[in-house]
Protein backbone atom coordinates (compact mmCIF):
# COMPACT_ATOMS: atom_id res chain seq x y z
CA UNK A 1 -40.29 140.40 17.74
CA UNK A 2 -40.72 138.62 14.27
CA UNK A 3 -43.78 136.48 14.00
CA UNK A 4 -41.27 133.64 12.95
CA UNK A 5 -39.46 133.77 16.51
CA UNK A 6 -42.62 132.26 17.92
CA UNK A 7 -43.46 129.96 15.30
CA UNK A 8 -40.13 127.93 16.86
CA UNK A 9 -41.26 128.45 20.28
CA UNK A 10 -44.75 126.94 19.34
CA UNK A 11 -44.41 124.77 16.40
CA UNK A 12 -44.13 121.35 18.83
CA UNK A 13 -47.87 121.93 19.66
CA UNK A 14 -49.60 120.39 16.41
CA UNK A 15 -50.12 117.24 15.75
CA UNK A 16 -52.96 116.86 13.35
CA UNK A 17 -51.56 116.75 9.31
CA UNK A 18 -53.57 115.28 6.79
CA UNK A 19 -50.59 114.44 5.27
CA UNK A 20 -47.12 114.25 6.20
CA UNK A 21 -45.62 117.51 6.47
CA UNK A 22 -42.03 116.31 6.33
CA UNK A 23 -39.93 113.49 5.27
CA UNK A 24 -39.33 112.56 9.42
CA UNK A 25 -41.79 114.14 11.95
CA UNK A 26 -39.68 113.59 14.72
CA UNK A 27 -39.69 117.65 14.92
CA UNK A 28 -43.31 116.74 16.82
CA UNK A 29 -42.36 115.89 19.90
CA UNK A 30 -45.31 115.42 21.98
CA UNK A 31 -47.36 112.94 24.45
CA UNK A 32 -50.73 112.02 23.28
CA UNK A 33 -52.55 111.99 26.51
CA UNK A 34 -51.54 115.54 27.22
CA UNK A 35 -52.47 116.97 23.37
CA UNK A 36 -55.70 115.63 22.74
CA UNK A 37 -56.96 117.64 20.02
CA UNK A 38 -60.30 117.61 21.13
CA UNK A 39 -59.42 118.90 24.26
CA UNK A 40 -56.75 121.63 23.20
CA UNK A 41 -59.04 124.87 22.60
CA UNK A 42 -59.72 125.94 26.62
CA UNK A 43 -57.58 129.45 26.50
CA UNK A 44 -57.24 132.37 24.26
CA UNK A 45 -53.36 131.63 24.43
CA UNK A 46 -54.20 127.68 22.76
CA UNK A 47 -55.59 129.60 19.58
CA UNK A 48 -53.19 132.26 19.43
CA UNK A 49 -50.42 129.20 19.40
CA UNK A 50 -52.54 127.13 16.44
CA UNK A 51 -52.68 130.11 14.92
CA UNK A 52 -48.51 130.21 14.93
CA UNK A 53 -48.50 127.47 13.87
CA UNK A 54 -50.90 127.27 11.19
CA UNK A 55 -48.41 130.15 10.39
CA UNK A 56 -45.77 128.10 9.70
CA UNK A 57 -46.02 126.06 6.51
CA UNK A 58 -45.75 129.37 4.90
CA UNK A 59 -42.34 128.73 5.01
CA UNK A 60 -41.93 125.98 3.17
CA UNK A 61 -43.58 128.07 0.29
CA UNK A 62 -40.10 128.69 -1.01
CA UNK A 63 -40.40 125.66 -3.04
CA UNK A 64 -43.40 126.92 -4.71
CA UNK A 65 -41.36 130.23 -5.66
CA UNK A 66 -38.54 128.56 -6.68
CA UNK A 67 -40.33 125.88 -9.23
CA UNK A 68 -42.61 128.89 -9.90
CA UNK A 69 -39.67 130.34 -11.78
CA UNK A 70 -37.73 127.18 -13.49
CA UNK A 71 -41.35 126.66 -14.72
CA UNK A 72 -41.40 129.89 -16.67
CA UNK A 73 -38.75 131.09 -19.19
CA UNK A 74 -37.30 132.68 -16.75
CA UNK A 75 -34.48 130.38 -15.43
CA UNK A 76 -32.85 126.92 -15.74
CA UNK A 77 -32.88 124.63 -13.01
CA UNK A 78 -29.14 124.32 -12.62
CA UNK A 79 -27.45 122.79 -10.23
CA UNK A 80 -24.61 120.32 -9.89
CA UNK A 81 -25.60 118.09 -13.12
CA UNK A 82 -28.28 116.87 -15.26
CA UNK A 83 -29.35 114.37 -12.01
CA UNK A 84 -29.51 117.19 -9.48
CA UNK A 85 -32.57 117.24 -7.58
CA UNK A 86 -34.15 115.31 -11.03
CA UNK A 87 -38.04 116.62 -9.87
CA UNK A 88 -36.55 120.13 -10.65
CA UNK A 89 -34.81 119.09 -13.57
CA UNK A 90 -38.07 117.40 -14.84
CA UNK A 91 -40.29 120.17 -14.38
CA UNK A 92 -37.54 123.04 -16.11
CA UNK A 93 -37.68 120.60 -18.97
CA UNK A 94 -41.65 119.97 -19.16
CA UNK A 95 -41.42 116.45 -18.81
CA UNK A 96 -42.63 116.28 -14.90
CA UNK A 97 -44.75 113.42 -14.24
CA UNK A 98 -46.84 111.91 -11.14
CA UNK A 99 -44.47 110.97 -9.14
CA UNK A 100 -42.45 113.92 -9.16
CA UNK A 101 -41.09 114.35 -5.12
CA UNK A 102 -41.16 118.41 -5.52
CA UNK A 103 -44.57 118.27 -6.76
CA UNK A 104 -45.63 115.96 -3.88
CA UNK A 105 -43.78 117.70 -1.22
CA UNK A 106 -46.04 121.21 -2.50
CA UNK A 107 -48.97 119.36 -2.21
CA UNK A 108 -48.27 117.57 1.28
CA UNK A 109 -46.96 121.12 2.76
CA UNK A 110 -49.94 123.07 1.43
CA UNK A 111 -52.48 120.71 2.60
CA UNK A 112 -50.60 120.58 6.40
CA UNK A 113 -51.58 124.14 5.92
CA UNK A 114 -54.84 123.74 5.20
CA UNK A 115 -55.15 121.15 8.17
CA UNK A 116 -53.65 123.44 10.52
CA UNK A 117 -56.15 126.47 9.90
CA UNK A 118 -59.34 124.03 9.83
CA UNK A 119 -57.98 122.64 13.19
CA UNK A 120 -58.37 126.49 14.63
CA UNK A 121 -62.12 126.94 12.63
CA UNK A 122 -63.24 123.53 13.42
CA UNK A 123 -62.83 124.16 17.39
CA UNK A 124 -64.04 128.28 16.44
CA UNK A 125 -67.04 127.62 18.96
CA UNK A 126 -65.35 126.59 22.21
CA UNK A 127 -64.47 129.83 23.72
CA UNK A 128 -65.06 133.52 23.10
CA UNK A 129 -62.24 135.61 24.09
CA UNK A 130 -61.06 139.56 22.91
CA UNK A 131 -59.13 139.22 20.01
CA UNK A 132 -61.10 136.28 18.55
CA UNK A 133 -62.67 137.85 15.75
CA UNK A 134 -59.03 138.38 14.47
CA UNK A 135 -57.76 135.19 15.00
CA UNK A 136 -59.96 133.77 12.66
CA UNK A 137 -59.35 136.65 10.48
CA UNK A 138 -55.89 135.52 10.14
CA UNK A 139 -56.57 131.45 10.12
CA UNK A 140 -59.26 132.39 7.44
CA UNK A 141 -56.37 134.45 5.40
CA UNK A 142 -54.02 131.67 5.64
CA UNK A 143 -56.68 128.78 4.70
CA UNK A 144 -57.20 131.09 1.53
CA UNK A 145 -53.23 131.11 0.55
CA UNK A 146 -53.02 127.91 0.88
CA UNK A 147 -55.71 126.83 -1.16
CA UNK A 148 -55.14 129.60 -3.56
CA UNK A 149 -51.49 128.01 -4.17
CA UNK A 150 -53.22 124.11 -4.33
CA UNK A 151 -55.36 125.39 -7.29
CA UNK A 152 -52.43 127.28 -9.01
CA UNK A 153 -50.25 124.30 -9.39
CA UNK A 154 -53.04 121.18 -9.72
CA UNK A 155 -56.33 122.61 -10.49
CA UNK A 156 -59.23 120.65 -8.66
CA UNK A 157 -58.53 119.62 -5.54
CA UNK A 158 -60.39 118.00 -2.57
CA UNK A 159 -62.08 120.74 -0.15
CA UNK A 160 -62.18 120.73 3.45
CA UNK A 161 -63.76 123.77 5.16
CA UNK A 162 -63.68 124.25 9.03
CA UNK A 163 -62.88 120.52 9.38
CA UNK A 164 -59.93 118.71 9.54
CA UNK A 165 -59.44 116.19 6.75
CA UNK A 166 -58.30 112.90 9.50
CA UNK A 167 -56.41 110.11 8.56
CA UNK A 168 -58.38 107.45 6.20
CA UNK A 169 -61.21 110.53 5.40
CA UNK A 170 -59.45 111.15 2.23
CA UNK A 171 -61.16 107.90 0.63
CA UNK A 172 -64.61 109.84 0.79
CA UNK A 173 -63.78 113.14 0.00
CA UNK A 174 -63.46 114.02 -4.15
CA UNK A 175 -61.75 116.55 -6.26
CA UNK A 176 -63.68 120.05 -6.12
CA UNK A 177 -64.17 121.98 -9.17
CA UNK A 178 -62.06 124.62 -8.75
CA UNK A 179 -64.45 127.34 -9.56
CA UNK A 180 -66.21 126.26 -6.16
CA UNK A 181 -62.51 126.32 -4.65
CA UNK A 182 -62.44 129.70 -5.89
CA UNK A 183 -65.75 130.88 -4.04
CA UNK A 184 -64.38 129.59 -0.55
CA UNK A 185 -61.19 131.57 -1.31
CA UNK A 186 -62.90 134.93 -2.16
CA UNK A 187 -64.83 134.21 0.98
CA UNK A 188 -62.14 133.71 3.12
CA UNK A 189 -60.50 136.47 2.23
CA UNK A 190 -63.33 138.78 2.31
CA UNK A 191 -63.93 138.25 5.82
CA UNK A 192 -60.18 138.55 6.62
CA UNK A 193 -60.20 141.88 4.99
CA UNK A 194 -63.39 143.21 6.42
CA UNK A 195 -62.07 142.17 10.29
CA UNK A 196 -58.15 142.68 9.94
CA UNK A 197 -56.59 145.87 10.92
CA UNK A 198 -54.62 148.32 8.40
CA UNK A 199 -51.31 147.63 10.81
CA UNK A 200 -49.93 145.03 12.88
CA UNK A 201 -47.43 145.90 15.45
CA UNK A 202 -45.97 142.26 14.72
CA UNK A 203 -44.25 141.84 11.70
CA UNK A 204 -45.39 138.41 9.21
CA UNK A 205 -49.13 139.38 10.55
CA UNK A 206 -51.43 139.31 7.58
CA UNK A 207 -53.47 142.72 7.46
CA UNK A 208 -56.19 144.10 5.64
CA UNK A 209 -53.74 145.16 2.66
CA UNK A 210 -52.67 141.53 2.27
CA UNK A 211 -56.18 140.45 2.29
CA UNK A 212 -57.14 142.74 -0.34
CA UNK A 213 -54.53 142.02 -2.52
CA UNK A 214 -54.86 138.70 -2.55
CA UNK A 215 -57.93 138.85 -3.19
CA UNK A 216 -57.45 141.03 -5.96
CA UNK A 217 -55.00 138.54 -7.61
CA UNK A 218 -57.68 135.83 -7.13
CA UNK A 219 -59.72 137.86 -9.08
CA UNK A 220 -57.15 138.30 -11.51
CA UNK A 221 -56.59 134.60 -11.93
CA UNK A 222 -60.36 134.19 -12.76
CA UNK A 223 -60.13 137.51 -15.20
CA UNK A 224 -62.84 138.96 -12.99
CA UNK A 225 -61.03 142.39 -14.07
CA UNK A 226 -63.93 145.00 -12.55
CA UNK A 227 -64.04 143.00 -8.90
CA UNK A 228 -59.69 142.79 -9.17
CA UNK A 229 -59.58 146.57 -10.30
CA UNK A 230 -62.21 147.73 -7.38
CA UNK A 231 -60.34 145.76 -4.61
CA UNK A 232 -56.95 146.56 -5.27
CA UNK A 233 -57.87 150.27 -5.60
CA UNK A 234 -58.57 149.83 -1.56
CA UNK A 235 -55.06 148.94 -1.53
CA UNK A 236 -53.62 151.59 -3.50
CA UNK A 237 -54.98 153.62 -1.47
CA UNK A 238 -52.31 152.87 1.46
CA UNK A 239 -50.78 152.83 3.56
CA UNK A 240 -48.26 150.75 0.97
CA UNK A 241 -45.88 152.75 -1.35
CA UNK A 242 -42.99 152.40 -3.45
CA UNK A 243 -39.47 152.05 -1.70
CA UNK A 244 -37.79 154.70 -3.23
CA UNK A 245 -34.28 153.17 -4.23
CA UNK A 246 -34.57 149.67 -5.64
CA UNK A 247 -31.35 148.27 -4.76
CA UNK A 248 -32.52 148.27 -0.83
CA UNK A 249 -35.42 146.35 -1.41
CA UNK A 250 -34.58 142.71 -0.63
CA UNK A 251 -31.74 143.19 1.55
CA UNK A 252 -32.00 141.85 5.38
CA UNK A 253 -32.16 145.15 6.60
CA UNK A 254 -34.85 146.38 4.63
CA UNK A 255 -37.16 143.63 5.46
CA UNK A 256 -40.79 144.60 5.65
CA UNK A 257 -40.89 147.72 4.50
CA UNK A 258 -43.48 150.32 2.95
CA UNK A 259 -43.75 148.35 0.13
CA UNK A 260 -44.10 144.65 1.60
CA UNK A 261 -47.58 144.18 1.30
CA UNK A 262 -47.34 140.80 2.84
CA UNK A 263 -44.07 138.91 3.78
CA UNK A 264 -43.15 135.80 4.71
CA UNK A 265 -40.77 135.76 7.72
CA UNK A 266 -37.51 133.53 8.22
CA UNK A 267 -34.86 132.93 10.41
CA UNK A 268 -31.35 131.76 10.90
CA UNK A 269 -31.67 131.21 14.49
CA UNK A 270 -32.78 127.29 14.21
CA UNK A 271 -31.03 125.12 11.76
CA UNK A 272 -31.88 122.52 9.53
CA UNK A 273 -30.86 119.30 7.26
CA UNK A 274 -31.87 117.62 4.39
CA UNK A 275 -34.24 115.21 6.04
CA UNK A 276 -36.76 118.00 6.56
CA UNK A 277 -36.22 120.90 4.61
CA UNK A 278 -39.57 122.48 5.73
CA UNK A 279 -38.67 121.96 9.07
CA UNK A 280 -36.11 124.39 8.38
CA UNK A 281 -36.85 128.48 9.76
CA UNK A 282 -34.73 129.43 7.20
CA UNK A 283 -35.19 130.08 3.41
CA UNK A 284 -34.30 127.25 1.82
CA UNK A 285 -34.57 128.72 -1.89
CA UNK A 286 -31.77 131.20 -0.87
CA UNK A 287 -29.28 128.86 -0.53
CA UNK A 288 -30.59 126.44 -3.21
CA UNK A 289 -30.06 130.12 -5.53
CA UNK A 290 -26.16 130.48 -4.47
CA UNK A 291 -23.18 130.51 -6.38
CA UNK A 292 -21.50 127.70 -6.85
CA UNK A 293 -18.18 127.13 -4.59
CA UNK A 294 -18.12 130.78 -4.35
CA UNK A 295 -15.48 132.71 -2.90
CA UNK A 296 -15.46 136.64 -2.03
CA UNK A 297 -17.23 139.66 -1.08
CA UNK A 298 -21.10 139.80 -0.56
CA UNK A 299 -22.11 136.49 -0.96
CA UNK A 300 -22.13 133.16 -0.11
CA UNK A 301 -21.83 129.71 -1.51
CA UNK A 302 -25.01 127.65 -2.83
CA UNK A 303 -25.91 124.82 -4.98
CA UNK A 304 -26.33 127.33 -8.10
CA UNK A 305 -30.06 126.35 -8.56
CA UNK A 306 -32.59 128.54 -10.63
CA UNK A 307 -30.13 130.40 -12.69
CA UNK A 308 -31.59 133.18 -14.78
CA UNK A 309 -31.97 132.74 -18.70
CA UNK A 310 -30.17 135.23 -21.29
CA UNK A 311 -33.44 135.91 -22.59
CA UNK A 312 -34.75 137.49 -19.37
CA UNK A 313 -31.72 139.43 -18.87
CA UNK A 314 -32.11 140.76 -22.14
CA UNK A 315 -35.88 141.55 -21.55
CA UNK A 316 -34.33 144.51 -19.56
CA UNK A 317 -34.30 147.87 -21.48
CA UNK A 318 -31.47 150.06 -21.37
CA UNK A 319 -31.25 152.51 -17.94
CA UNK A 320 -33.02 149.89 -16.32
CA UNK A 321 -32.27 150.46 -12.72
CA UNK A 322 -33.45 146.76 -11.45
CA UNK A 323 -31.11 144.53 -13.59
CA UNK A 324 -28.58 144.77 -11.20
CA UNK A 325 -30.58 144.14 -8.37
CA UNK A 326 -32.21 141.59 -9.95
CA UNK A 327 -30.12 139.34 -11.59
CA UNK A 328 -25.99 138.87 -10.94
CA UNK A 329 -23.61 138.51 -13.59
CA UNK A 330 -21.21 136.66 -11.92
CA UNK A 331 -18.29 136.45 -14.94
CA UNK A 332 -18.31 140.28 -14.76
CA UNK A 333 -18.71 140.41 -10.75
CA UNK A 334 -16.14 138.04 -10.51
CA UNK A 335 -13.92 140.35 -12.83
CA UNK A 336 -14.76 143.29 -10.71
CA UNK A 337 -13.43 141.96 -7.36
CA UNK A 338 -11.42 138.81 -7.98
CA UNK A 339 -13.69 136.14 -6.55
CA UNK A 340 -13.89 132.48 -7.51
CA UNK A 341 -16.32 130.40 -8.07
CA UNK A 342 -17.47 126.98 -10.19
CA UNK A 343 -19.88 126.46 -12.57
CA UNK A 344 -22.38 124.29 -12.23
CA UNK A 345 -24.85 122.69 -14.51
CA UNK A 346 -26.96 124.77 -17.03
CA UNK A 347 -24.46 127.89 -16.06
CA UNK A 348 -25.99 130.99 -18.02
CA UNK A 349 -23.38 132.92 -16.02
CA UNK A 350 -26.47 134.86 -14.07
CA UNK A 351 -28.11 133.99 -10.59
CA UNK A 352 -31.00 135.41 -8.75
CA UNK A 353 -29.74 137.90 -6.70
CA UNK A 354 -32.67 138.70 -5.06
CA UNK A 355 -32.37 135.76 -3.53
CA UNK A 356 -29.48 134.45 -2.73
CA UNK A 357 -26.73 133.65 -0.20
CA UNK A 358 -25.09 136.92 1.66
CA UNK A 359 -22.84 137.03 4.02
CA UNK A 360 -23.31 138.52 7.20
CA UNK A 361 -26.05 135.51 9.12
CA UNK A 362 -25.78 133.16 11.49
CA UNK A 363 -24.39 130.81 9.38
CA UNK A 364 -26.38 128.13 11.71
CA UNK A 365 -26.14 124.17 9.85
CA UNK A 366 -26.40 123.74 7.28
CA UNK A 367 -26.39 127.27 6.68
CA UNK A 368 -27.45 127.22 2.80
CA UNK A 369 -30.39 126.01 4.46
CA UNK A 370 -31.03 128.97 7.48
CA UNK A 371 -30.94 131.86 5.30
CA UNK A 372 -32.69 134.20 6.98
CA UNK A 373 -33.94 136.18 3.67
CA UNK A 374 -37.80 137.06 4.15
CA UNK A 375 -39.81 136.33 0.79
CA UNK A 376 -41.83 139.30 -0.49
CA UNK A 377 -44.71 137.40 -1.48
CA UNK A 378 -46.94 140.42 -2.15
CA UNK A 379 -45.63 143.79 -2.80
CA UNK A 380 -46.75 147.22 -3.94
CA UNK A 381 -45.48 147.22 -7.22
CA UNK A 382 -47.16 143.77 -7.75
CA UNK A 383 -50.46 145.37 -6.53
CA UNK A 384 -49.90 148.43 -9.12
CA UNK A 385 -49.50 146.25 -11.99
CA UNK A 386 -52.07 143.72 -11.04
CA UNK A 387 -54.73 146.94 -11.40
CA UNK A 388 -53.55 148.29 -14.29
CA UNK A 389 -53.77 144.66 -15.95
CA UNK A 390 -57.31 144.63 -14.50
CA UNK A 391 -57.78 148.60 -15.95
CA UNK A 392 -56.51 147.42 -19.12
CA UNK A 393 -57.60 143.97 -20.22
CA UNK A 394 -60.68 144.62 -18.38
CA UNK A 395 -61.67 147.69 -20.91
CA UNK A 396 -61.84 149.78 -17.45
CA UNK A 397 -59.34 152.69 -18.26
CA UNK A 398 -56.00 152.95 -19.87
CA UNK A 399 -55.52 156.35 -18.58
CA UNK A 400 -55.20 154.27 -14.87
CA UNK A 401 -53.99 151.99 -16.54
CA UNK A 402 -51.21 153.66 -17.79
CA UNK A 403 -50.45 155.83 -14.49
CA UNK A 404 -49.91 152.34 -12.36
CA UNK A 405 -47.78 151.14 -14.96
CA UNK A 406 -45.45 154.39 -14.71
CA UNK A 407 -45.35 154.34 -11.52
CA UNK A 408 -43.04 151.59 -11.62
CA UNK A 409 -41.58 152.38 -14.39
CA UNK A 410 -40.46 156.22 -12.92
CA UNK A 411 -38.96 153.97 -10.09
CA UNK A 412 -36.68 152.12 -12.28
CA UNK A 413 -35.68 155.49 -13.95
CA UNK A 414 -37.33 154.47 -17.14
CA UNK A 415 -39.77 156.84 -19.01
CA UNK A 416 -43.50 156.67 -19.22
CA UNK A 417 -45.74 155.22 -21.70
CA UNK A 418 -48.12 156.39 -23.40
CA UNK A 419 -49.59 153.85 -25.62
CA UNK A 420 -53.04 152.01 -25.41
CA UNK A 421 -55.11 149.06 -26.29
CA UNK A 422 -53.09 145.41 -26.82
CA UNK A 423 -49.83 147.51 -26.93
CA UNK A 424 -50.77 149.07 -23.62
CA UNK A 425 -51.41 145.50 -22.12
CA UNK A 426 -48.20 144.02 -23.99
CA UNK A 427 -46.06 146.73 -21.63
CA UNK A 428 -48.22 145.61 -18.73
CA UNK A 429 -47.06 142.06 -19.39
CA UNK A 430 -43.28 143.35 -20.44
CA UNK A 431 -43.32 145.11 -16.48
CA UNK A 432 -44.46 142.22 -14.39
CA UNK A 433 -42.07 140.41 -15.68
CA UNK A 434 -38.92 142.43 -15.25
CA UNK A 435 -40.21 143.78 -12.33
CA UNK A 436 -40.73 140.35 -10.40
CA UNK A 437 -38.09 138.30 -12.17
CA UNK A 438 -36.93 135.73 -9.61
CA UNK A 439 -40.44 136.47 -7.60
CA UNK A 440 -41.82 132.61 -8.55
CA UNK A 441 -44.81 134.70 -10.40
CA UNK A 442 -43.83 134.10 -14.31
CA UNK A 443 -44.98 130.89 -14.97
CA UNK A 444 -48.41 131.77 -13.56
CA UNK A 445 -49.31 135.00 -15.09
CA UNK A 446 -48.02 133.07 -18.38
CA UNK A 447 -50.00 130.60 -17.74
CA UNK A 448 -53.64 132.70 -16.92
CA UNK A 449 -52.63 135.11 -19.61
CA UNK A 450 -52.53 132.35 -22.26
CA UNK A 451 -49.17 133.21 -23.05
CA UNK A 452 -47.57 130.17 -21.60
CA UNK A 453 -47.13 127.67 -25.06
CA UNK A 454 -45.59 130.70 -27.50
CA UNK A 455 -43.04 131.13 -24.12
CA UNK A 456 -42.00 127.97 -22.75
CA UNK A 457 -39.81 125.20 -24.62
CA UNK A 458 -41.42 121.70 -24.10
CA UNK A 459 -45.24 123.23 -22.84
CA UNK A 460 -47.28 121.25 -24.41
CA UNK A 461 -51.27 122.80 -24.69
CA UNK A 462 -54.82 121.16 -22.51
CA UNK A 463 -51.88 119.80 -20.32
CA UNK A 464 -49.04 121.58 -18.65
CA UNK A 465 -51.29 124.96 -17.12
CA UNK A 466 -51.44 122.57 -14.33
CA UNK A 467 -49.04 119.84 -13.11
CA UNK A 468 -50.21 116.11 -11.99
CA UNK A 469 -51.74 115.15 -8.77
CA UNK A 470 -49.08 113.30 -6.96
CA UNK A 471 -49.75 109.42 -7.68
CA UNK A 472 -49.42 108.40 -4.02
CA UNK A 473 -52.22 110.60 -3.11
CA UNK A 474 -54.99 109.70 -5.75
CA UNK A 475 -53.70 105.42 -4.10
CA UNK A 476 -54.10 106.91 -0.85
CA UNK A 477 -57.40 108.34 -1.63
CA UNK A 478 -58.44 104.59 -3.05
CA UNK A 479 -58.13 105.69 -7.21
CA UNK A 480 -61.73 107.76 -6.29
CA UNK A 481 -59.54 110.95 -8.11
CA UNK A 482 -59.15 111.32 -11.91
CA UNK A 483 -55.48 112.43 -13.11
CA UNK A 484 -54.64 115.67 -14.54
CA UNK A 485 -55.18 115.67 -18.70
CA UNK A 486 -52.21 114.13 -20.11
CA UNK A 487 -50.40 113.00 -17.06
């Protein structure tokens, strides 16, 4: 059974956000006298469920993938017009500002997570049960995600460790460098690699792999290339591999597989509206992906969000196996079989079809919301090109270097390289992108690369690496937090 079965069984349980998680919380349905936090830690079975639902929040992580890509260069934002969703529209066109709802509702959601896995650490002490050791493992790796996504999108941020952050604490508690952010991450994630096991017999269990590789990409973000290249190397070592044919690897029924290093679980068993659209168990990005009023084979109608760019689609070279995998061409699709569909705004005449709407679910309401459509949030071929950056820019070995990078490469039926030196890295930056197009990973590595202001129309330099703390927060925190530079 799929860790995300539980979550829905368990989720009622919590009660203890720093922030709201959701534009209603009447999906917490509970009696105070009966879940006094202080109280709720007597049984192996009460961490087990925290730990669920400490779980959960990853789901609304499809946001952050999402915005992660109409960031970049890599896609529009789309939609039904120019007034769409406008906190998407805003942030495609580099002209988000602090009170941008998207932005708020990534900070809100990560923080719930944050909350949720302090609740577990902050009660660690009360009982000592078999198992514990991993529990913590796990609370420890998800505390680490969280924050690792907080100081990806706003830099320095307030840090809590092994203590909630309660209602009306937020007025004493500053903005942490996020170097020392960074320290508590690697630390977390240390321990949840050196206590996790290799397997889980659950799937959407974090593992040592997922550790590792995390870390490893927090390395990366700090261009501590030796300590990335050392650590992934753990994880190259397996039990991860390559899925052999591309095409299979983000359909339903090839969810995680050998190469899903870590992977976000989702359902269409529960459904969902658009008064809480992280309460939904579904993938919410899926639908927001689809094709317009869309009608035939394969797929289903969306809101034709995050549509790819030409410019991406052209990054492809010839033979290319992914592009089709990748990224839909819906005129000649349509042309193929006959369908229908409408254009909506920003139509390049391309959509994500990685993720996006297919037929064959639940359809539970709103079904564009209750896609069941697992993210792949860390996979092998992501691991293999995050070492042979580290190999390369890091001066470690373009000889490994080069043998990660054509590794993928073989895979897509392309042939090897066999260059070096800024070319070799060049290639390295060429791969990740094709390679995780639609992934929500662009406008990061852009950004940590220093590529991000020759890419991206409207970027403006010293400001948009990171995006504005939301306005409400820094009042709700009583104006103790500086803004972002040049929001």
């Amino acid at each position: 059974m799929k860790i995300k079965k539980e979550i829905i069984n368990y989720i009622s349980i919590i009660v203890l956000m720093l922030v709201s998680l959701s534009c209603s919380d009447s999906f917490v349905d509970v009696k105070p006298e009966s879940e006094n936090s202080e109280n709720f830690f007597n049984s192996s079975e009460d961490y087990e469920r925290a730990l669920l639902a400490a779980y959960d929040p990853l789901q609304s992580t499809y946001l952050n993938v999402m915005l992660g890509e109409i960031a970049s260069d890599n896609t529009l934002a789309g939609g039904e017009s120019a007034t769409d969703v406008p906190g998407i529209q805003e942030i495609d066109d580099m002209i988000h500002t602090p009170v941008n709802a998207q932005l708020r509702d990534i900070w809100g959601w990560m923080y719930g997570g944050v909350n949720r896995a302090n609740f577990i650490m902050e009660f660690q002490d009360n009982l000592d049960f078999s198992g514990k050791t991993e529990v913590l493992a796990q609370t420890r790796f998800l505390r680490a995600y969280y924050y690792f996504e907080l100081v990806k999108w706003f830099g320095d941020v307030p840090l809590a460790v092994d203590k909630r952050i309660l209602f009306g604490e937020e007025t004493s508690l500053d903005r942490t460098p996020k170097a020392q952010v960074y320290i508590q991450i690697e630390s977390d994630l240390q321990f949840a690699a050196d206590n996790l096991p290799v397997t889980q017999t659950q799937a959407g269990r974090v593992t040592k792999g997922a550790a590792q590789a995390l870390l490893g990409k927090v390395y990366l973000f700090q261009d501590k290339f030796s300590e990335a290249a050392t650590i992934l190397e753990q994880v190259i070592a397996g039990p991860y591999d390559l899925v052999g044919d591309y095409s299979t690897l983000f359909e339903n029924d090839n969810e995680n597989n050998i190469e899903s290093v870590f992977e976000i679980q989702y359902t269409d068993e529960e459904g969902a509206g658009f008064g809480c659209l992280q309460c939904s168990e579904g993938n919410v990005a899926v639908g927001f992906n689809g094709i317009r009023n869309y009608d035939g084979p394969i797929f289903e109608s969306g809101f034709s969000f995050n549509v790819p760019t030409q410019e991406v689609f052209d990054e492809f070279e010839d033979g290319d196996g992914r592009l089709e995998t990748a990224i839909l061409d819906i005129n000649a699709w349509s042309d193929s079989n006959g369908s229908t569909f409408v254009t909506g705004f920003e139509h390049t005449g391309y959509y994500n079809r990685k993720y996006i709407s297919r037929q064959g679910d639940a359809n539970t309401g709103d079904q564009n919301l209750t896609n069941p459509n697992n993210y792949r949030a860390i996979r092998f071929a992501d691991v293999l090109l995050m070492s042979a950056e580290a190999y390369a820019r890091g001066g470690l070995g373009d000889g490994t270097a080069r043998e990660y990078l054509n590794r993928v490469r073989t895979r897509a039926g392309l042939a090897d390289v066999t260059i070096s030196g800024t070319n070799l890295i060049d290639a390295i930056y060429h791969e990740r992108r094709v390679e995780l197009v639609g992934e929500g990973h662009h406008f990061f590595d852009l950004v940590r690369t220093g590529r991000a202001l020759q890419e991206i129309d409207g970027f403006v330099a010293g400001k948009h690496e990171i995006f504005p703390i939301p306005s409400i927060e820094i009042e709700l925190a009583g104006n103790i937090w500086s803004q972002n530079p040049g929001y």
